[in-house]
C-alpha atoms as a PDB file:
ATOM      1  CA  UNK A   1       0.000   0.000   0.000  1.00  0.00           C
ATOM      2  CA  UNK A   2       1.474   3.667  -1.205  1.00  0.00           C
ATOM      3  CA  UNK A   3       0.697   6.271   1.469  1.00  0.00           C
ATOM      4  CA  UNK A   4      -0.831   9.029  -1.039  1.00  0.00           C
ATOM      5  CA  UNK A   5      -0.081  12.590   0.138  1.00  0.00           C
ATOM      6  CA  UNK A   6      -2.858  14.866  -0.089  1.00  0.00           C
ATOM      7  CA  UNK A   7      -0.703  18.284   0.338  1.00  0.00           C
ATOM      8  CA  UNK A   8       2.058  19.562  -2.619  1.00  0.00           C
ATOM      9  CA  UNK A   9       5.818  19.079  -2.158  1.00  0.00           C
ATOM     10  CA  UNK A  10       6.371  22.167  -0.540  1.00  0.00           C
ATOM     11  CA  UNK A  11       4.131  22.357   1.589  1.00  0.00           C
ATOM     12  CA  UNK A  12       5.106  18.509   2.926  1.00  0.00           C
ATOM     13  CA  UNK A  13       8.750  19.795   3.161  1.00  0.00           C
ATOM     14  CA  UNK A  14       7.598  22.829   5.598  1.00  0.00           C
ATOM     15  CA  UNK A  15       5.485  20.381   7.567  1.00  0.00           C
ATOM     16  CA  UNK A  16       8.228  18.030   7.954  1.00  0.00           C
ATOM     17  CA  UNK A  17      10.627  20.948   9.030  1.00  0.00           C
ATOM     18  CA  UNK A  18       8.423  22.105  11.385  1.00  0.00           C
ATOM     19  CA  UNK A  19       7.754  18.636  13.467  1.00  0.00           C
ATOM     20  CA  UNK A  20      12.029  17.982  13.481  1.00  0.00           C
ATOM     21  CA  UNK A  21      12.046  21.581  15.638  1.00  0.00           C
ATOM     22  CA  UNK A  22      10.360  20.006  18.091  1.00  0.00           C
ATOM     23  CA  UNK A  23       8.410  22.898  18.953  1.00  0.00           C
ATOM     24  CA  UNK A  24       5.335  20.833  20.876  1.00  0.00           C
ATOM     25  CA  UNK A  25       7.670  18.290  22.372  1.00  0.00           C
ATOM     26  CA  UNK A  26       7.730  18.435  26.179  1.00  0.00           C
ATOM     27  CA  UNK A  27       9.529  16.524  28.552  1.00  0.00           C
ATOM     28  CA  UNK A  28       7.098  14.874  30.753  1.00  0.00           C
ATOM     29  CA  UNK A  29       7.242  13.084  34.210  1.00  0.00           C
ATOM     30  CA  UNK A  30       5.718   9.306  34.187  1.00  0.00           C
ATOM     31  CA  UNK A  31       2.406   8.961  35.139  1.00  0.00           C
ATOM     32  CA  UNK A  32       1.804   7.839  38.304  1.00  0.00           C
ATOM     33  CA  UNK A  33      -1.512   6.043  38.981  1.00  0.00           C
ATOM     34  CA  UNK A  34      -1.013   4.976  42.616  1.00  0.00           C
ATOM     35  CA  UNK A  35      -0.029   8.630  43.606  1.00  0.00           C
ATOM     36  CA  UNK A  36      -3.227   9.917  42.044  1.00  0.00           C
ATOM     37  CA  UNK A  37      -5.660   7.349  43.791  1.00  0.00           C
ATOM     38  CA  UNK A  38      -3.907   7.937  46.964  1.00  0.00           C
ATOM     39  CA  UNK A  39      -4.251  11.783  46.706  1.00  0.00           C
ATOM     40  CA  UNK A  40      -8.031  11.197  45.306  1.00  0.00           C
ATOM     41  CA  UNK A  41      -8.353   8.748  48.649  1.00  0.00           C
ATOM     42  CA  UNK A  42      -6.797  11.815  51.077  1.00  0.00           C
ATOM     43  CA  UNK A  43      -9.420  14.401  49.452  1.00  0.00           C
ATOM     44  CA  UNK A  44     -11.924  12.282  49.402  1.00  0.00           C
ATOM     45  CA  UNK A  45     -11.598  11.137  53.185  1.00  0.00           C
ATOM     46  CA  UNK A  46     -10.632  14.660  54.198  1.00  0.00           C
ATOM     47  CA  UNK A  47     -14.186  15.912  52.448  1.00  0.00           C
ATOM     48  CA  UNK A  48     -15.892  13.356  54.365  1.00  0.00           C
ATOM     49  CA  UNK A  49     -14.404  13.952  57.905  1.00  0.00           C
ATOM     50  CA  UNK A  50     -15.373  17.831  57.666  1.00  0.00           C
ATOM     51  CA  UNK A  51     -18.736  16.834  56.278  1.00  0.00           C
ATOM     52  CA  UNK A  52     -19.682  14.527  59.318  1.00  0.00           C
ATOM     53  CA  UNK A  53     -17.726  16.790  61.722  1.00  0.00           C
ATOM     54  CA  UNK A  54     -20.089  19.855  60.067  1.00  0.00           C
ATOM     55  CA  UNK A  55     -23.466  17.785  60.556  1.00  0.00           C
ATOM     56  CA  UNK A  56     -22.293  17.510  64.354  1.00  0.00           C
ATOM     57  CA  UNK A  57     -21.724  20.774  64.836  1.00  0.00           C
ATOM     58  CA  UNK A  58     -24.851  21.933  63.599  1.00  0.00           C
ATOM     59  CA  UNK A  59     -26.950  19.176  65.279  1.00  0.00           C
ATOM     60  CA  UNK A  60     -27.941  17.525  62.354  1.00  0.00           C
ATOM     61  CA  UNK A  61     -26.512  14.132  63.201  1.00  0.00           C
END
């Protein structure tokens, strides 16, 4: 299968030029799954805490 190009010489050659600058290429840090559950887990324990502690407070429960 031949890849067809659907834009004119020139205009290929400035699109490849502009992709080897490397203009949109940013060094990134892994992703981390277990840090993000664990820091969803403290939020969503922390939430919970000041909710109850809230309902107390007010004599709601």
């Amino acid at each position: 299968m031949v890849k067809e190009n659907k834009l004119f010489p020139e205009d290929q050659a400035k699109v490849d030029e502009f992709l080897k600058k490397g203009v949109n290429s940013v060094e990134r840090k892994p992703f981390r799954p277990l840090r993000l559950l664990l820091i969803l887990v403290v939020i969503v324990t922390g939430l919970s805490i000041f909710s109850v502690s809230l309902a107390r407070i007010s004599g709601i429960y």
